[in-house]
C-alpha atoms as a PDB file:
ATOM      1  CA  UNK A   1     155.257  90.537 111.198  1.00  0.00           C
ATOM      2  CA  UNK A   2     154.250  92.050 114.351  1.00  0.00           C
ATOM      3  CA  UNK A   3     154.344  95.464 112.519  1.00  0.00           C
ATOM      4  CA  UNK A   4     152.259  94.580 109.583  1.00  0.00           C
ATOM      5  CA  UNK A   5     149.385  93.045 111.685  1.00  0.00           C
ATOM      6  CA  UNK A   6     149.386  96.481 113.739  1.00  0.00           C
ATOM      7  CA  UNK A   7     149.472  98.210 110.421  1.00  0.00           C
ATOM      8  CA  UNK A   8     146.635  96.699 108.893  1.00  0.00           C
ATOM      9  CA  UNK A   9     144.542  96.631 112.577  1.00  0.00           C
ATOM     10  CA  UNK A  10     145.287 100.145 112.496  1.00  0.00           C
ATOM     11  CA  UNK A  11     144.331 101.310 108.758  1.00  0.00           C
ATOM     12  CA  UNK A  12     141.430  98.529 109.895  1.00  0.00           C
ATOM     13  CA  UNK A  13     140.214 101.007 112.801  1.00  0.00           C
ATOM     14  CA  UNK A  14     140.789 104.377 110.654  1.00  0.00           C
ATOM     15  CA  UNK A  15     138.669 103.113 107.627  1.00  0.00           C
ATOM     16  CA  UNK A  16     135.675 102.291 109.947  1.00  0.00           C
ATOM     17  CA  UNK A  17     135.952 105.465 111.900  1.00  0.00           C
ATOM     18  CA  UNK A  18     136.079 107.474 108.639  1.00  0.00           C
ATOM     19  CA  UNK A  19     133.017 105.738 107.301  1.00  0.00           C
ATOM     20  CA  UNK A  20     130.878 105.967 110.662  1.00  0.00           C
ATOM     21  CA  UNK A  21     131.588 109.715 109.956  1.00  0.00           C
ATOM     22  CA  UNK A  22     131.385 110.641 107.017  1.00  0.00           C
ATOM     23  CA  UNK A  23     128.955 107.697 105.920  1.00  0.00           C
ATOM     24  CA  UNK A  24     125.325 108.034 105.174  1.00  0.00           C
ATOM     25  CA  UNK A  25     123.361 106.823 108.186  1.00  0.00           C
ATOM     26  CA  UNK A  26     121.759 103.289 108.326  1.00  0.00           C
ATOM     27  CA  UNK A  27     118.350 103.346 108.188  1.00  0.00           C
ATOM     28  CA  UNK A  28     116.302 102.896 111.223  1.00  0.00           C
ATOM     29  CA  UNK A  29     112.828 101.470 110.397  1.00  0.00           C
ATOM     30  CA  UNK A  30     110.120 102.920 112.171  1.00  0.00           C
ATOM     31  CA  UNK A  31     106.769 101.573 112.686  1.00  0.00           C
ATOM     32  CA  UNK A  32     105.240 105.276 113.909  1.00  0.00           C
ATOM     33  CA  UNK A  33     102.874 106.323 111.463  1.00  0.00           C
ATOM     34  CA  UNK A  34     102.738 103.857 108.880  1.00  0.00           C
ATOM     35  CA  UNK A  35      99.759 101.684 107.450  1.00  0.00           C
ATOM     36  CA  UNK A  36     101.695  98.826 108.657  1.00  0.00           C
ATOM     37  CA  UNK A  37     102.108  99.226 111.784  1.00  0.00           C
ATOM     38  CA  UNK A  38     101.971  95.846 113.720  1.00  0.00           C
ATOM     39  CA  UNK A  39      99.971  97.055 116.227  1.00  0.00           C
ATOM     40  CA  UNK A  40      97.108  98.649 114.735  1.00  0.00           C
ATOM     41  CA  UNK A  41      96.792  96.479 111.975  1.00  0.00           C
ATOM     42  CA  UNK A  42      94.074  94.422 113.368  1.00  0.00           C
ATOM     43  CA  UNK A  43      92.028  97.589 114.144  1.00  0.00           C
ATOM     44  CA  UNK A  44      92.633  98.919 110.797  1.00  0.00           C
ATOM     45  CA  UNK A  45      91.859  96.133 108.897  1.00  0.00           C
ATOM     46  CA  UNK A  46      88.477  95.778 110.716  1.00  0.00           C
ATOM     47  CA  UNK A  47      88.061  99.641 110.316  1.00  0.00           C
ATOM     48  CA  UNK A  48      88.911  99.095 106.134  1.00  0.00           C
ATOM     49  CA  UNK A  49      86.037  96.250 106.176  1.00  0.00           C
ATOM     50  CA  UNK A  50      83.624  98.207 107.858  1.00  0.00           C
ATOM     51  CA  UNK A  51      84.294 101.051 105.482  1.00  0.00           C
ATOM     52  CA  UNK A  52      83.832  98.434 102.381  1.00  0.00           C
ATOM     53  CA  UNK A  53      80.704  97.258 103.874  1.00  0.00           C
ATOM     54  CA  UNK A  54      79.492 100.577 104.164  1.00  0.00           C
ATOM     55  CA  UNK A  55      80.389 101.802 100.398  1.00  0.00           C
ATOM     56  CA  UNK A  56      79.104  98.232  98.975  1.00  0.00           C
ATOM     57  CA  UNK A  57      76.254  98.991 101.080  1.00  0.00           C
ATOM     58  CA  UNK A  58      75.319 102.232  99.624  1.00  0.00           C
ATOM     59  CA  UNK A  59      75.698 100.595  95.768  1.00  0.00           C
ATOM     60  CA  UNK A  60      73.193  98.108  96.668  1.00  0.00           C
ATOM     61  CA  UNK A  61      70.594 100.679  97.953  1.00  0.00           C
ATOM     62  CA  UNK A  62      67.983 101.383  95.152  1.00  0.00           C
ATOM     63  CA  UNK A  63      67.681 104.919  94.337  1.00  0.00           C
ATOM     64  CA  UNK A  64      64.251 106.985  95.412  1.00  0.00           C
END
């Protein structure tokens, strides 16, 4: 008994270490450079309304 539990702790350890190598990576998520990024998103969001108000400003001007 004591050899089968070592057997299968063993194959166990071998099949983890083969797929940490050989695996593909886990992905990381990253927050650099994204349009979510936690925090800029108040500053963005209050630079995308002042852009709106500026376009919706310009739509409402009459033309000379």
């Amino acid at each position: 008994m004591k050899r089968l539990l070592l057997g299968f702790g063993l194959a166990a350890g071998f099949a983890y270490a083969v797929r940490e190598l050989f695996g593909t990576p886990q992905p990381h998520p990253s927050w650099d450079e994204t349009d979510n990024d936690p925090e800029d998103l108040s500053q963005d969001l209050a630079q995308r309304a002042r852009e709106a108000e500026g376009a919706q400003a310009e739509e409402e001007a009459p033309a000379a």
